[in-house]
C-alpha atoms as a PDB file:
ATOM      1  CA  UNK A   1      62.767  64.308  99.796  1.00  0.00           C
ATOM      2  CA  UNK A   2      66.290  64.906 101.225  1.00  0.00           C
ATOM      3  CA  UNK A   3      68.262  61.156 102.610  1.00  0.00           C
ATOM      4  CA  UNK A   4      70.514  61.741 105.115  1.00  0.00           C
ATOM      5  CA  UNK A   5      71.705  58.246 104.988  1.00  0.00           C
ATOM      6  CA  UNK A   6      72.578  58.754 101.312  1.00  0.00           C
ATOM      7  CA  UNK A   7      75.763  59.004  99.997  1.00  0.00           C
ATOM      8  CA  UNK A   8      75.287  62.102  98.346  1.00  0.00           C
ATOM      9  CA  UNK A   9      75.877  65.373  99.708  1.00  0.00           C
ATOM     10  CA  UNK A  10      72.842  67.303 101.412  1.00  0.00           C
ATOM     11  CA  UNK A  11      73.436  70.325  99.345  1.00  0.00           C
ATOM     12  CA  UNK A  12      73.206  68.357  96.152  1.00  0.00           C
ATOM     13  CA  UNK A  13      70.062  66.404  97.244  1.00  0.00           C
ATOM     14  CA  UNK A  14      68.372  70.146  98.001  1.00  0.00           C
ATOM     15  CA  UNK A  15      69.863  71.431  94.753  1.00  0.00           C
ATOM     16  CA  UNK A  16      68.475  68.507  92.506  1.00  0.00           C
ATOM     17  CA  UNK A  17      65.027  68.973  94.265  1.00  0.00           C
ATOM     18  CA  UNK A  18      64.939  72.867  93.671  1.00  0.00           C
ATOM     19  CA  UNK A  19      65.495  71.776  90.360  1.00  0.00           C
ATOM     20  CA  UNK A  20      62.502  69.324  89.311  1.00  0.00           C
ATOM     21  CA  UNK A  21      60.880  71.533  91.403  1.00  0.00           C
ATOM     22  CA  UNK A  22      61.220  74.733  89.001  1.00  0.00           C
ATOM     23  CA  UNK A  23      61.230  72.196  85.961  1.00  0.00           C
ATOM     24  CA  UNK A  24      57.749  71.194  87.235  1.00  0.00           C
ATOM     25  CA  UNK A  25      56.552  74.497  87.150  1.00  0.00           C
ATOM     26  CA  UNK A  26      56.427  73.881  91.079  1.00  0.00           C
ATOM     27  CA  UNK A  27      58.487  77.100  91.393  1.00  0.00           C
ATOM     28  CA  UNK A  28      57.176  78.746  88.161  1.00  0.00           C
ATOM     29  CA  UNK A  29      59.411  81.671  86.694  1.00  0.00           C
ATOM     30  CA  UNK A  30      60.189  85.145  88.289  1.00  0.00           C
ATOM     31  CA  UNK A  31      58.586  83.380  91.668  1.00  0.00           C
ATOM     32  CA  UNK A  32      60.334  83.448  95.215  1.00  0.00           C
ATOM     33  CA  UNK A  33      61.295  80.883  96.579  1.00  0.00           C
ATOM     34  CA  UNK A  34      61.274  79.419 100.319  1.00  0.00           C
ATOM     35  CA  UNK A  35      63.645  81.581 102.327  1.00  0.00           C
ATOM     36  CA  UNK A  36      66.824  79.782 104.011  1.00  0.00           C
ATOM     37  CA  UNK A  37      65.161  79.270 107.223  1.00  0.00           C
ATOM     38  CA  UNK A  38      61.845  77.671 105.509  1.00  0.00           C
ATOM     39  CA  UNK A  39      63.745  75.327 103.538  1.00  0.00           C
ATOM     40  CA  UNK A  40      65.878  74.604 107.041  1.00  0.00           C
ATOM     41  CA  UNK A  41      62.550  73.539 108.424  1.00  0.00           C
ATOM     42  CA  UNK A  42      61.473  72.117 105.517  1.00  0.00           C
ATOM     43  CA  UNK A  43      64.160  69.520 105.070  1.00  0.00           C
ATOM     44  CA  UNK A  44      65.517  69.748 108.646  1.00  0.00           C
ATOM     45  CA  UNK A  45      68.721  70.636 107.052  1.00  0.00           C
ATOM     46  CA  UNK A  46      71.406  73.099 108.070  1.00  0.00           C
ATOM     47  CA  UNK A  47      71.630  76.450 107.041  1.00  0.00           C
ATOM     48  CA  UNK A  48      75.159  76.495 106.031  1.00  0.00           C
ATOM     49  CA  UNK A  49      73.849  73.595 103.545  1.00  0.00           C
ATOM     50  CA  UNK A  50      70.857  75.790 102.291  1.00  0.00           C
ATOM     51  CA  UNK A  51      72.925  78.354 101.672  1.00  0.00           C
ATOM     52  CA  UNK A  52      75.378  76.188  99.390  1.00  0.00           C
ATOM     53  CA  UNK A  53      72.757  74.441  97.336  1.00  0.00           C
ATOM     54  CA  UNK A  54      70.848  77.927  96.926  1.00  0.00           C
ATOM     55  CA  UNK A  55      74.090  79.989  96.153  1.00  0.00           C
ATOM     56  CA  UNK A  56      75.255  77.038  93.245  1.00  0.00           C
ATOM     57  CA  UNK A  57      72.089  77.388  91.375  1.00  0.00           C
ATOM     58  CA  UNK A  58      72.200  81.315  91.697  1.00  0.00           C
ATOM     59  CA  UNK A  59      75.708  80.534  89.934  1.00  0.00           C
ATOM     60  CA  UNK A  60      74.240  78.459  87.380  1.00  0.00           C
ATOM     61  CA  UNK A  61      71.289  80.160  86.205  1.00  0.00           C
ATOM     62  CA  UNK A  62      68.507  78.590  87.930  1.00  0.00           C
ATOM     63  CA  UNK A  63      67.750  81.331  90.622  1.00  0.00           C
ATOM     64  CA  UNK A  64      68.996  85.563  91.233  1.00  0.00           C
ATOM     65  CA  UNK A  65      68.604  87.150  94.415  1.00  0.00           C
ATOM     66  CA  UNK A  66      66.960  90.458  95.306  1.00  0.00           C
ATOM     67  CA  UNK A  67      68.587  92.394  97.851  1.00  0.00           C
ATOM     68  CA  UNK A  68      65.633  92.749 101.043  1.00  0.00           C
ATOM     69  CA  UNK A  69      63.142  90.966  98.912  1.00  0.00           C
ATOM     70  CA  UNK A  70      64.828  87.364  98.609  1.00  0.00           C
ATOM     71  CA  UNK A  71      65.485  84.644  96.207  1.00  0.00           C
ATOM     72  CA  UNK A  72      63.597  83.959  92.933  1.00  0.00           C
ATOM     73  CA  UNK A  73      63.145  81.608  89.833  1.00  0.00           C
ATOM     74  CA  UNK A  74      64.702  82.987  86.839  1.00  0.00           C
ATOM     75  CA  UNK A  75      62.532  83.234  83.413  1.00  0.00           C
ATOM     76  CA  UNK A  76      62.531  80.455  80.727  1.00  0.00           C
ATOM     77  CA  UNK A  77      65.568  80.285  78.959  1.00  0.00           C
ATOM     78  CA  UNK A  78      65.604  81.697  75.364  1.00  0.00           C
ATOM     79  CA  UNK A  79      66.485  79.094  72.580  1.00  0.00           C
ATOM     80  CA  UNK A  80      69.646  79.247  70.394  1.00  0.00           C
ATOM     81  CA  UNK A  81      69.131  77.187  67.659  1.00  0.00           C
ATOM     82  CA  UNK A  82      72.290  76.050  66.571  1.00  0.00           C
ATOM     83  CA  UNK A  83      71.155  74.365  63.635  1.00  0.00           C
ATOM     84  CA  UNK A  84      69.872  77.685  62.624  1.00  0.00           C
ATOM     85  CA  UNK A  85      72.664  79.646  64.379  1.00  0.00           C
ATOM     86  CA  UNK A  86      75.988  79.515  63.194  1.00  0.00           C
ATOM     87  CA  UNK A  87      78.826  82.380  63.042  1.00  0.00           C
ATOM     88  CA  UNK A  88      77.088  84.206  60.773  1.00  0.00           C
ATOM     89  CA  UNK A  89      74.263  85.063  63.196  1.00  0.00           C
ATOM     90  CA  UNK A  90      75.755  87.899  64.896  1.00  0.00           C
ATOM     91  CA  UNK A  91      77.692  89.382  61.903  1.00  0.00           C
ATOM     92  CA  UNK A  92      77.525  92.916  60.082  1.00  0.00           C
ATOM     93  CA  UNK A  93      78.723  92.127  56.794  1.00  0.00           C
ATOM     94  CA  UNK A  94      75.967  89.239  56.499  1.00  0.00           C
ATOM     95  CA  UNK A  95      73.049  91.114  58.339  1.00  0.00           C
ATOM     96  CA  UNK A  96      70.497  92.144  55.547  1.00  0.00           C
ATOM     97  CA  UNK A  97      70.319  95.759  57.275  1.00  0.00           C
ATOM     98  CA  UNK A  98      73.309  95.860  59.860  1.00  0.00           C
ATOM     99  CA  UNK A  99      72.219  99.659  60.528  1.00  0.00           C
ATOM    100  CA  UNK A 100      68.936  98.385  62.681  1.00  0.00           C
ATOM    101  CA  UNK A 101      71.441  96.364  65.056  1.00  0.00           C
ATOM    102  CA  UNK A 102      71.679  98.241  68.797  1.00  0.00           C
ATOM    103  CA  UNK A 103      74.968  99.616  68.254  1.00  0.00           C
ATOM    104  CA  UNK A 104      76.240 101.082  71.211  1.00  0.00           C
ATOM    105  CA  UNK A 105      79.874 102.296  70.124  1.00  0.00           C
ATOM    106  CA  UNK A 106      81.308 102.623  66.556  1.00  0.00           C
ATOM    107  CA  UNK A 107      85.137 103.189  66.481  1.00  0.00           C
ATOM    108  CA  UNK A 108      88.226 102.706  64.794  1.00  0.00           C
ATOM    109  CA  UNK A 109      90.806 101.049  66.642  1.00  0.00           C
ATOM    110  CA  UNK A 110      94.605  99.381  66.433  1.00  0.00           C
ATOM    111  CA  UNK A 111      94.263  95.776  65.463  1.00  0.00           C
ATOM    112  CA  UNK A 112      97.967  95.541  68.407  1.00  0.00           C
ATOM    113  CA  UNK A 113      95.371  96.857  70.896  1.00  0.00           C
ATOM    114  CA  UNK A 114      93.383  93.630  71.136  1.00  0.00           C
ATOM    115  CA  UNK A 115      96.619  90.610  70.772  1.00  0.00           C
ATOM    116  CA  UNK A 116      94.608  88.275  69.023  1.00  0.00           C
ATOM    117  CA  UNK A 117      93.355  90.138  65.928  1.00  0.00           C
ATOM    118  CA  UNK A 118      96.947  90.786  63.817  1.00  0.00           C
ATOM    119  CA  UNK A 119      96.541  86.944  64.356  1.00  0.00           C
ATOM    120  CA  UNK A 120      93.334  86.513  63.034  1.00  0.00           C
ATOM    121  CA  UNK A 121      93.819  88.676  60.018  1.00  0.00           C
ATOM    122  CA  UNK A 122      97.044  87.665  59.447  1.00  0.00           C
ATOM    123  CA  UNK A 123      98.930  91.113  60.186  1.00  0.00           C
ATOM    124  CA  UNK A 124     102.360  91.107  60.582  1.00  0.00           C
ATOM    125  CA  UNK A 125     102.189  94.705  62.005  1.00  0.00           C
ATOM    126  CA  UNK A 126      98.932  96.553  63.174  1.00  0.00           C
ATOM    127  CA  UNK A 127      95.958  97.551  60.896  1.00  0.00           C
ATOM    128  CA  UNK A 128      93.421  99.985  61.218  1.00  0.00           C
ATOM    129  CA  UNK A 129      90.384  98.030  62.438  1.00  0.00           C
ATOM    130  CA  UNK A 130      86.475  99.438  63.076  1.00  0.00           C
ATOM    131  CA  UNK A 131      84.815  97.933  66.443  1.00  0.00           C
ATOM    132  CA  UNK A 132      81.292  97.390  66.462  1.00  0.00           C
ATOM    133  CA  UNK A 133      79.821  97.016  69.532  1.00  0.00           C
ATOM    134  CA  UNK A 134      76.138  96.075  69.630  1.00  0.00           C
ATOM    135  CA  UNK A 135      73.259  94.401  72.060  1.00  0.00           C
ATOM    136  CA  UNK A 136      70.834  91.600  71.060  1.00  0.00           C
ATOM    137  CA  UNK A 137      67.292  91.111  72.778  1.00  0.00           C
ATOM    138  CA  UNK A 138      64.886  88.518  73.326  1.00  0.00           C
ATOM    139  CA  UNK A 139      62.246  90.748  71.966  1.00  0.00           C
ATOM    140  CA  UNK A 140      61.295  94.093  69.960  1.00  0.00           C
ATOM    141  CA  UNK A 141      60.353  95.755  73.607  1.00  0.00           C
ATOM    142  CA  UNK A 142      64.298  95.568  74.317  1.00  0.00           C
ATOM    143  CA  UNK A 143      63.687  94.951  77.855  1.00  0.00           C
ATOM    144  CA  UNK A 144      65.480  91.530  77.690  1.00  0.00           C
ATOM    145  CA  UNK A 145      69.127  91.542  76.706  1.00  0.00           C
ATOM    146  CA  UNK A 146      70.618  88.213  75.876  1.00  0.00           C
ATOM    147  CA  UNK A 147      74.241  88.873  74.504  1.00  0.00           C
ATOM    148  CA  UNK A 148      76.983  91.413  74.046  1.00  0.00           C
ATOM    149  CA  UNK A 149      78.343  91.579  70.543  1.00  0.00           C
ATOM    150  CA  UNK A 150      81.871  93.126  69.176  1.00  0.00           C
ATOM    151  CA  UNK A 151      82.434  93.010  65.750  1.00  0.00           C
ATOM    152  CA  UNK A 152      85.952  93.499  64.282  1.00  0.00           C
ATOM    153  CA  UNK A 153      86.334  94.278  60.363  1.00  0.00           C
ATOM    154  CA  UNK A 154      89.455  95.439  58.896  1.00  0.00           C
ATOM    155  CA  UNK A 155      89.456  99.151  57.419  1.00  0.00           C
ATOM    156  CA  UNK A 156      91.827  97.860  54.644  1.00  0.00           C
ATOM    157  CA  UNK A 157      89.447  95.849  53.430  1.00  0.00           C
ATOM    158  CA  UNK A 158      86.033  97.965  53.899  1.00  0.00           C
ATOM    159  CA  UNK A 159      87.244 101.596  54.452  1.00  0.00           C
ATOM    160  CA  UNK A 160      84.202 103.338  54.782  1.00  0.00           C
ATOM    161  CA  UNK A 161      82.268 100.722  56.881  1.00  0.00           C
ATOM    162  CA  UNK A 162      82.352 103.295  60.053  1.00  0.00           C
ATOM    163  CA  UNK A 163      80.625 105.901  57.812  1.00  0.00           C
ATOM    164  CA  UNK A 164      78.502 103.293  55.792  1.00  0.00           C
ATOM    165  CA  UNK A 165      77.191 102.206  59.467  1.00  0.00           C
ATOM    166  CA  UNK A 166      76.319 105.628  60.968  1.00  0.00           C
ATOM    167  CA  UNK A 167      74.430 106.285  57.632  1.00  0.00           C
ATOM    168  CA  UNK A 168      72.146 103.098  57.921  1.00  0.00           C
ATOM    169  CA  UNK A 169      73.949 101.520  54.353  1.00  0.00           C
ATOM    170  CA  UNK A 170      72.876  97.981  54.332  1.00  0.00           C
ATOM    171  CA  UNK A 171      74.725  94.806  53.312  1.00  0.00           C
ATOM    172  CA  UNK A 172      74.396  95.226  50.119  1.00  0.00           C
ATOM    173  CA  UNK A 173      75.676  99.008  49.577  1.00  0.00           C
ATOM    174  CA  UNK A 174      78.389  97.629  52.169  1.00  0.00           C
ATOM    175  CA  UNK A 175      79.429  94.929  49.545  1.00  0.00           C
ATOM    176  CA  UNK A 176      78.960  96.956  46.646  1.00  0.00           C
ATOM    177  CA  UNK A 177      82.053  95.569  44.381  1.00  0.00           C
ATOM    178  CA  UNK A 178      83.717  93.939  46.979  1.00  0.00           C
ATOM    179  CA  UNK A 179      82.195  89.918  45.780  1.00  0.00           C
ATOM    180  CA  UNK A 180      85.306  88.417  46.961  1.00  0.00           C
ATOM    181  CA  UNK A 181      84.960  89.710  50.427  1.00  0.00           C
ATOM    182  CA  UNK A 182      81.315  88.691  50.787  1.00  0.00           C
ATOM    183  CA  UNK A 183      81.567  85.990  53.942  1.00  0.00           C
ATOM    184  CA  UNK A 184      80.905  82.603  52.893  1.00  0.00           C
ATOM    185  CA  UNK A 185      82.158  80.102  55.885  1.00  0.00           C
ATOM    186  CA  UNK A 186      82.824  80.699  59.745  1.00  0.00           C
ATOM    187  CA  UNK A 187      84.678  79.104  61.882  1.00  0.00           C
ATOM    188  CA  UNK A 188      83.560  78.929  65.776  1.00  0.00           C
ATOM    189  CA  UNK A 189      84.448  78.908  69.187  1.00  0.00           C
ATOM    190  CA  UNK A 190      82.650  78.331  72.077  1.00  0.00           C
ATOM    191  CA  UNK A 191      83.329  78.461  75.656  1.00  0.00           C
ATOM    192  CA  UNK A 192      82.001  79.459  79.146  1.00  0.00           C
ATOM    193  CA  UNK A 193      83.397  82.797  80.796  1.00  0.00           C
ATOM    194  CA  UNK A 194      82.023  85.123  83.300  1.00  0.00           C
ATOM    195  CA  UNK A 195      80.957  88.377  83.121  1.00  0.00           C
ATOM    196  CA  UNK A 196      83.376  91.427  84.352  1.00  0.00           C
ATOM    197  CA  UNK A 197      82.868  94.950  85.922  1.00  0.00           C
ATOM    198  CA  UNK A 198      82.422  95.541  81.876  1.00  0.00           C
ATOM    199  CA  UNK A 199      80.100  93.213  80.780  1.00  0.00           C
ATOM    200  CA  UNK A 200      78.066  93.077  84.265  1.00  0.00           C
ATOM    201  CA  UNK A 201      75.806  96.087  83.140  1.00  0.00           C
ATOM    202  CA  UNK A 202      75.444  96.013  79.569  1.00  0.00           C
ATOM    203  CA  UNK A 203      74.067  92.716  79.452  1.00  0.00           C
ATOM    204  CA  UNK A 204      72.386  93.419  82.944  1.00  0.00           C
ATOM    205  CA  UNK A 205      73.962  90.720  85.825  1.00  0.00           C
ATOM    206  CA  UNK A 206      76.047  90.326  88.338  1.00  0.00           C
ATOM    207  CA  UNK A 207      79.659  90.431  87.805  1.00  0.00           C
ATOM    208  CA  UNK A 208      81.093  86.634  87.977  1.00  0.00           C
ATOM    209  CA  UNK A 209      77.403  85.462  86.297  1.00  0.00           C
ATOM    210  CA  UNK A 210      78.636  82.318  83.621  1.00  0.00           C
ATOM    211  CA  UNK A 211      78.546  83.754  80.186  1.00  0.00           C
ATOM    212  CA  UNK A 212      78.479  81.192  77.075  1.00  0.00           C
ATOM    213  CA  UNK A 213      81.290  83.299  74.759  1.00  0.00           C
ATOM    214  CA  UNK A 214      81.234  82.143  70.712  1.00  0.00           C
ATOM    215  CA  UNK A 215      83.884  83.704  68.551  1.00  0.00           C
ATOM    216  CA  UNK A 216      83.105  83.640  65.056  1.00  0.00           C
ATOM    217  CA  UNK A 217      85.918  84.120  61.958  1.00  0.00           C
ATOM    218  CA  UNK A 218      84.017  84.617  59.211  1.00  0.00           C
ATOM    219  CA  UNK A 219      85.939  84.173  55.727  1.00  0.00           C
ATOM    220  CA  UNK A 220      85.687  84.967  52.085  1.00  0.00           C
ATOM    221  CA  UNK A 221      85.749  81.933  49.753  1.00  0.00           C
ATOM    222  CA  UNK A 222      89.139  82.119  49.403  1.00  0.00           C
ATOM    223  CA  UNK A 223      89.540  81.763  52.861  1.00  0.00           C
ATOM    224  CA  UNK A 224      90.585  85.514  53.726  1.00  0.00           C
ATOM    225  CA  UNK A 225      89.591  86.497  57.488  1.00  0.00           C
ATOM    226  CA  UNK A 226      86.861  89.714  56.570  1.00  0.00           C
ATOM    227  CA  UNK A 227      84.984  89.748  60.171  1.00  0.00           C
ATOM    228  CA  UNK A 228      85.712  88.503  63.511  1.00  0.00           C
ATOM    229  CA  UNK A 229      83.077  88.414  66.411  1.00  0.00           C
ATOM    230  CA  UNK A 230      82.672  87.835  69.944  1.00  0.00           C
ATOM    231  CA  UNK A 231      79.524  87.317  71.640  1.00  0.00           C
ATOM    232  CA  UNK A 232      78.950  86.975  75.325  1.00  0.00           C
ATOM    233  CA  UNK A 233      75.631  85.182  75.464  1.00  0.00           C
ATOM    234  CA  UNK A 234      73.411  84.916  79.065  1.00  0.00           C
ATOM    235  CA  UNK A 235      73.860  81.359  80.414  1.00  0.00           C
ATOM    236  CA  UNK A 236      70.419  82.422  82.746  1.00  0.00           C
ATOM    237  CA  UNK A 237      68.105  83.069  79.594  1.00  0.00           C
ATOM    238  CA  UNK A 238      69.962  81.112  76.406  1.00  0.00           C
ATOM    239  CA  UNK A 239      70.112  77.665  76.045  1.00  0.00           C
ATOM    240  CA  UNK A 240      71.905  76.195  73.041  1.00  0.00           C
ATOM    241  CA  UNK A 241      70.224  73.480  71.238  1.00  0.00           C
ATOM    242  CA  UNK A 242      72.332  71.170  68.924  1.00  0.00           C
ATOM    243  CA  UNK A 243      70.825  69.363  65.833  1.00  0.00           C
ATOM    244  CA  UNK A 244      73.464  67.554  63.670  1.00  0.00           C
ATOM    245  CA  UNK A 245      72.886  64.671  60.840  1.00  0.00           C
ATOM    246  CA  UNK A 246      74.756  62.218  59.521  1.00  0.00           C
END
């Protein structure tokens, strides 16, 4: 129940409620919730204070709105295992069959166009580079999309990747005499972002929806940079689980 003679805010003592409420199942996924005024009489709070508890967990993940229909529960989260996940997860070079990935655009680009990259690969002047822009889903219906990929690899390393890609190679014909380029340790980034008027409808939200962003450098053993990803994962239906040992 909401305390008014509690020191904590109104709008947090509604938004931790909604919360054990959907956590309970109380509010199961994909169902509506009590409109504004309800929870107003409900709680015999203001609306102004509905409204900020209800448009926080819309920010967060917890709830989306439908316009002339309301506001409802959003789906279990997918898991991210990390201890299963690392950079390699997302990458071409190590994906068994790279072809079957949802590719959406396959180009060649200027490694100057993007400022970090002649970093990253250690250019001192800009490189031929092939973007690989793909979608992952939750499941084989591809109703679901989870995250927004790009994959950078340089063309002075794999020339014909572009080619290799369009004509469903795999890792292996990829690799094909290039052993010292095979990727064999990443290292990571992550961070929260939110999505832009670019990323709002490939990955299918609302611009300003957090994002959790991981960029992966994936290097050879000799520590050469051969792949460099970004992937804009769906706060709303990934959760990252971490599993570390001693």
């Amino acid at each position: 129940m909401i305390n008014k003679f509690s020191s904590i805010p109104l709008y947090l003592q509604l938004k931790d409620l909604i919360i054990k409420k959907i956590e309970n199942n109380e509010f199961p996924a994909n169902s509506q919730i009590p409109s504004e005024q309800d929870l107003c009489q409900m709680y015999d709070i203001s609306r102004p204070t509905v409204r900020q508890a209800v448009s926080e967990l819309t920010n967060s993940g917890y709830l989306y709105k439908e316009k002339g229909r309301g506001t409802f529960v959003y789906g279990r989260k997918n898991v991210i295992d990390i201890k299963d996940y690392s950079g390699f997860t997302d990458s071409i070079l190590d994906c068994q069959t790279p072809a079957e990935k949802n590719i959406i655009d396959l180009q060649e680009i200027e490694s100057s166009s993007i400022g970090q990259l002649n970093e990253i690969f250690n250019y001192n002047s800009s490189m031929a580079i092939a973007e690989i822009t793909y979608l992952s889903f939750i499941n084989n219906q591809r109703n679901e999309v989870y995250s927004l990929n790009k994959s950078y690899i340089s063309l002075s390393l794999f020339p014909d990747i572009i080619s290799q890609l369009k004509d469903g190679k795999s890792s292996i014909d990829i690799l094909r005499g290039k052993y010292p380029l095979i990727p064999d340790k990443s290292r990571s980034i992550l961070e929260i972002v939110f999505a832009d008027q670019n990323d709002s409808p490939l990955l299918r939200v609302q611009p300003g929806q957090p994002l959790i962003k991981l960029q992966n450098t994936l290097l050879s053993k000799s520590g050469q940079p051969v792949e460099y990803i970004i992937s804009k994962y769906r706060a709303d239906n990934c959760r990252l689980l971490f599993e570390n040992s001693k």
